[in-house]
Protein backbone atom coordinates (compact mmCIF):
# COMPACT_ATOMS: atom_id res chain seq x y z
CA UNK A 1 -29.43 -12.03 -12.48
CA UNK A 2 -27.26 -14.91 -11.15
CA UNK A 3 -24.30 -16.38 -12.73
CA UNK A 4 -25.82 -19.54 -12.94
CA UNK A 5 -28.61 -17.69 -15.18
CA UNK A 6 -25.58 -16.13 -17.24
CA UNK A 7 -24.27 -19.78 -19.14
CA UNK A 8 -26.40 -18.66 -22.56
CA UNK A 9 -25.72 -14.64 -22.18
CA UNK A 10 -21.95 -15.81 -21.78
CA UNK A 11 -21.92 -17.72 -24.53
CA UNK A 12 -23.30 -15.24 -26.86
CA UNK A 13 -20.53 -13.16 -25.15
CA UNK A 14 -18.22 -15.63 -26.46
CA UNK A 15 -19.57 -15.70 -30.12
CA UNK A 16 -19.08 -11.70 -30.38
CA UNK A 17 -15.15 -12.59 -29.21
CA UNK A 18 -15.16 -14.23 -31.95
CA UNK A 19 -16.17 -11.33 -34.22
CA UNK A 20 -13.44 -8.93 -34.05
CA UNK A 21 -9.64 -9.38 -35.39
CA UNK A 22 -6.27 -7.69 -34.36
CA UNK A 23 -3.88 -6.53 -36.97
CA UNK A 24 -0.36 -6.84 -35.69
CA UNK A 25 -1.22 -5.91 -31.84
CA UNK A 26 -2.06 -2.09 -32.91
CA UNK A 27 -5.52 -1.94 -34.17
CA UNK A 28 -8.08 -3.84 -33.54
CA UNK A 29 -10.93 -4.56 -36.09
CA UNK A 30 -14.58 -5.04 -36.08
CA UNK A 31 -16.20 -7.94 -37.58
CA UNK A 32 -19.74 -7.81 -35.72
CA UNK A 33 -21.29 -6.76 -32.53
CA UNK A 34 -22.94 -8.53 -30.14
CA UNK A 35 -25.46 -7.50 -27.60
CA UNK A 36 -26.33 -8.80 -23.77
CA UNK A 37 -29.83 -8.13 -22.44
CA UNK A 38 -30.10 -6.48 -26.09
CA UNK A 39 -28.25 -2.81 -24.30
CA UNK A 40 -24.59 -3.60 -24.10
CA UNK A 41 -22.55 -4.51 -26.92
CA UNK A 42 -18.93 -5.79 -25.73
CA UNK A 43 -15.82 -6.03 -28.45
CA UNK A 44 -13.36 -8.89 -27.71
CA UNK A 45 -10.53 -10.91 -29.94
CA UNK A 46 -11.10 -13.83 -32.00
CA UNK A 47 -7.28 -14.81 -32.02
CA UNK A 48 -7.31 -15.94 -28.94
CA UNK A 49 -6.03 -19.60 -28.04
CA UNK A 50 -8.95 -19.87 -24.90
CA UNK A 51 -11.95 -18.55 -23.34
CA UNK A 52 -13.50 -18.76 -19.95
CA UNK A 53 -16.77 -19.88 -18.88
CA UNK A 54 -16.80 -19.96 -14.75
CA UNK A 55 -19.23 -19.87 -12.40
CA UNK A 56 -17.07 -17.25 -10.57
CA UNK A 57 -17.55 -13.56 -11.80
CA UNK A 58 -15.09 -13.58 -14.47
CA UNK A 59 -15.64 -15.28 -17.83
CA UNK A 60 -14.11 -14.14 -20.57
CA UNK A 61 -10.70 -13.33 -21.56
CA UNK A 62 -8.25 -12.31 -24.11
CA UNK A 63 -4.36 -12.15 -23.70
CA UNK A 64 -3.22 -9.61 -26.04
CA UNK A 65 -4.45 -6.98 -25.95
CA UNK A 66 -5.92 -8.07 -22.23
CA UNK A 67 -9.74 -7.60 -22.42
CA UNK A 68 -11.34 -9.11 -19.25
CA UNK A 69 -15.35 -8.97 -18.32
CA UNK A 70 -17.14 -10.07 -15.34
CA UNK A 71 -20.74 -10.39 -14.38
CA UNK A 72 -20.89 -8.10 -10.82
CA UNK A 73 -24.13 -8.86 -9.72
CA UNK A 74 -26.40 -8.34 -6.63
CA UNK A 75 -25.05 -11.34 -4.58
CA UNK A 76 -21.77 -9.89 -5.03
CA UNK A 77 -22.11 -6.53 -4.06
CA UNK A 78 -24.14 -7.83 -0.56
CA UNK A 79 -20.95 -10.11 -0.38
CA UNK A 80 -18.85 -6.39 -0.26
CA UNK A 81 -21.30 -5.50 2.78
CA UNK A 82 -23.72 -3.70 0.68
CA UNK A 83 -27.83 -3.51 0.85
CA UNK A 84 -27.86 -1.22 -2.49
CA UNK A 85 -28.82 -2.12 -5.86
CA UNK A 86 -25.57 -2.99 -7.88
CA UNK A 87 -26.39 0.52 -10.17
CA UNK A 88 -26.86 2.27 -6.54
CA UNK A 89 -23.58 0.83 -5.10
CA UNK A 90 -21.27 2.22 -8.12
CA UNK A 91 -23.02 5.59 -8.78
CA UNK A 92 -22.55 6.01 -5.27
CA UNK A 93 -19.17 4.89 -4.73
CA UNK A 94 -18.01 6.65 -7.94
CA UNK A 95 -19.68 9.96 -6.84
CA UNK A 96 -20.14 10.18 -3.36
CA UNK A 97 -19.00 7.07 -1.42
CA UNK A 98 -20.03 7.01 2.38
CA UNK A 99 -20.36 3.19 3.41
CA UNK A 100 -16.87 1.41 3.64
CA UNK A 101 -17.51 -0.54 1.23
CA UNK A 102 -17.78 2.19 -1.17
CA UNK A 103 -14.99 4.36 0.41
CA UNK A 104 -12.95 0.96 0.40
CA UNK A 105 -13.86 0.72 -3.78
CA UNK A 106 -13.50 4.14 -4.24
CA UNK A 107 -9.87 4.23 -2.87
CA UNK A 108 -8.86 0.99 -4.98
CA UNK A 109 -9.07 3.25 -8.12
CA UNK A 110 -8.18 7.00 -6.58
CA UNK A 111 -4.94 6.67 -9.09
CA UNK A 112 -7.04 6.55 -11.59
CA UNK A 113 -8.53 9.09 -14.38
CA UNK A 114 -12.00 9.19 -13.90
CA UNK A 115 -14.93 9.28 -16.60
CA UNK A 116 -18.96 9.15 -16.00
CA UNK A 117 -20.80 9.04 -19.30
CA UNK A 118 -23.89 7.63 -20.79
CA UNK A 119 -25.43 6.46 -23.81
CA UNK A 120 -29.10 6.02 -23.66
CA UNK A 121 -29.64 4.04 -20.39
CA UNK A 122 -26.61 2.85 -19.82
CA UNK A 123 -23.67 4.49 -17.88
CA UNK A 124 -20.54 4.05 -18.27
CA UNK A 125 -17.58 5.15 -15.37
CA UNK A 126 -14.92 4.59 -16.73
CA UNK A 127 -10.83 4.83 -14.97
CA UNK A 128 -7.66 4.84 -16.74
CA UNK A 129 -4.35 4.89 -15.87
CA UNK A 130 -1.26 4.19 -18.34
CA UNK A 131 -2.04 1.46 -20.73
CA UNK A 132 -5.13 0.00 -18.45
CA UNK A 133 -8.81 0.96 -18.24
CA UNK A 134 -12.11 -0.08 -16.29
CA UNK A 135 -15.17 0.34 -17.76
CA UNK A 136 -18.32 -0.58 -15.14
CA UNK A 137 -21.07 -0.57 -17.53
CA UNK A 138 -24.19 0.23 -15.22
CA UNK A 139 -27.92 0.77 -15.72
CA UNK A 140 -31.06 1.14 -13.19
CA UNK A 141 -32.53 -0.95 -14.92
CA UNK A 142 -30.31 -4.20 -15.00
CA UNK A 143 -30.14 -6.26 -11.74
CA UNK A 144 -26.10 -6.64 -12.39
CA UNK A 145 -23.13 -4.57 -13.88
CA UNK A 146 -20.11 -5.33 -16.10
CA UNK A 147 -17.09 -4.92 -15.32
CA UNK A 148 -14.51 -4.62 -18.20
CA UNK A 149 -10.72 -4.60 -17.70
CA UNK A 150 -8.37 -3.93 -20.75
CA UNK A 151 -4.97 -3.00 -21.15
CA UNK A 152 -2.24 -3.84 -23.90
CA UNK A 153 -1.09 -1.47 -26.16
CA UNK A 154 -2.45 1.81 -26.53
CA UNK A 155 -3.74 1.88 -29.92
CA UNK A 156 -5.69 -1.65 -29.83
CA UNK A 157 -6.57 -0.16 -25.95
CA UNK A 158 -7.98 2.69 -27.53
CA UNK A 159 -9.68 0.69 -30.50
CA UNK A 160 -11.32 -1.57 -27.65
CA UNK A 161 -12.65 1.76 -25.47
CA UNK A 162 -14.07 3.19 -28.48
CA UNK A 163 -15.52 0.01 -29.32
CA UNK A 164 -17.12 -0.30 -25.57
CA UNK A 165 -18.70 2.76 -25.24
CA UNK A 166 -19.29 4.63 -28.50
CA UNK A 167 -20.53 1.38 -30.40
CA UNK A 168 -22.69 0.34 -27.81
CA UNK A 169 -26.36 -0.13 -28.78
CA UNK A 170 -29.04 1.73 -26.67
């Protein structure tokens, strides 16, 4: 799935920002849920002053806590050097990485604590470190991956994790 294919999936992304609250920057709150391709369910931050719509990869954003997610698709990952499926270039590079590519994505986040997990068919590897996390949510089934970034303060970071992967529809 392109980016250019993304505009209406992105803007239901948008409308499920628009769902949740934060309290005071320490907890965040749950108004809805919102799903893409009907298997991922992303929370994000109504109070925020602006959102992104780009044909780049990343296109949505909040400031406080920072919640950041980005469309990796197949394009992209042949862009890193890559012939595998997007699902086979993460699994690999999280597990076993071997191509430079991998090695070279691999190494990026080697600071990082390191999580697989799954929820029906989707996968989740997930690195933190401090008050930041990335959450590739993954799936061999889906032609494209998304890549979540958040950090902010721990308790809304938590809130937002929890959120990602234990509320996620499957």
């Amino acid at each position: 799935m392109t980016i250019k294919y993304c505009r209406p999936l992105l803007l239901f992304l948008i409308f499920f920002i628009a769902s949740c609250a934060t309290h005071h920057d320490t907890e965040v709150k749950k108004a809805g849920a919102i799903s893409i391709s009907g298997l991922i369910k992303l929370p994000l931050l109504y109070d925020s002053k602006e959102y992104f719509i780009d044909d780049g990869p990343l296109f949505v954003m909040n400031k406080s806590p920072l919640a950041a997610y980005r469309v990796i698709d197949k394009q992209e990952i042949e862009f890193l050097g890559s012939s595998k499926s997007v699902y086979d270039f993460f699994i690999d590079a999280y597990h076993s990485p071997k191509e430079i590519n991998e090695i070279s994505f691999a190494e990026s986040l080697a600071n990082y604590n390191r999580k697989h997990t799954k929820k029906g068919t989707l996968e989740f590897l997930i690195y933190e470190k401090n008050q930041k996390v990335k959450i590739y949510v993954i799936a061999k089934e889906l032609d494209f991956a998304v890549e979540a970034t958040l950090a902010g303060n721990e308790k809304a970071l938590n809130s937002l994790l929890t959120d990602t992967v234990l509320s996620t529809g499957a």
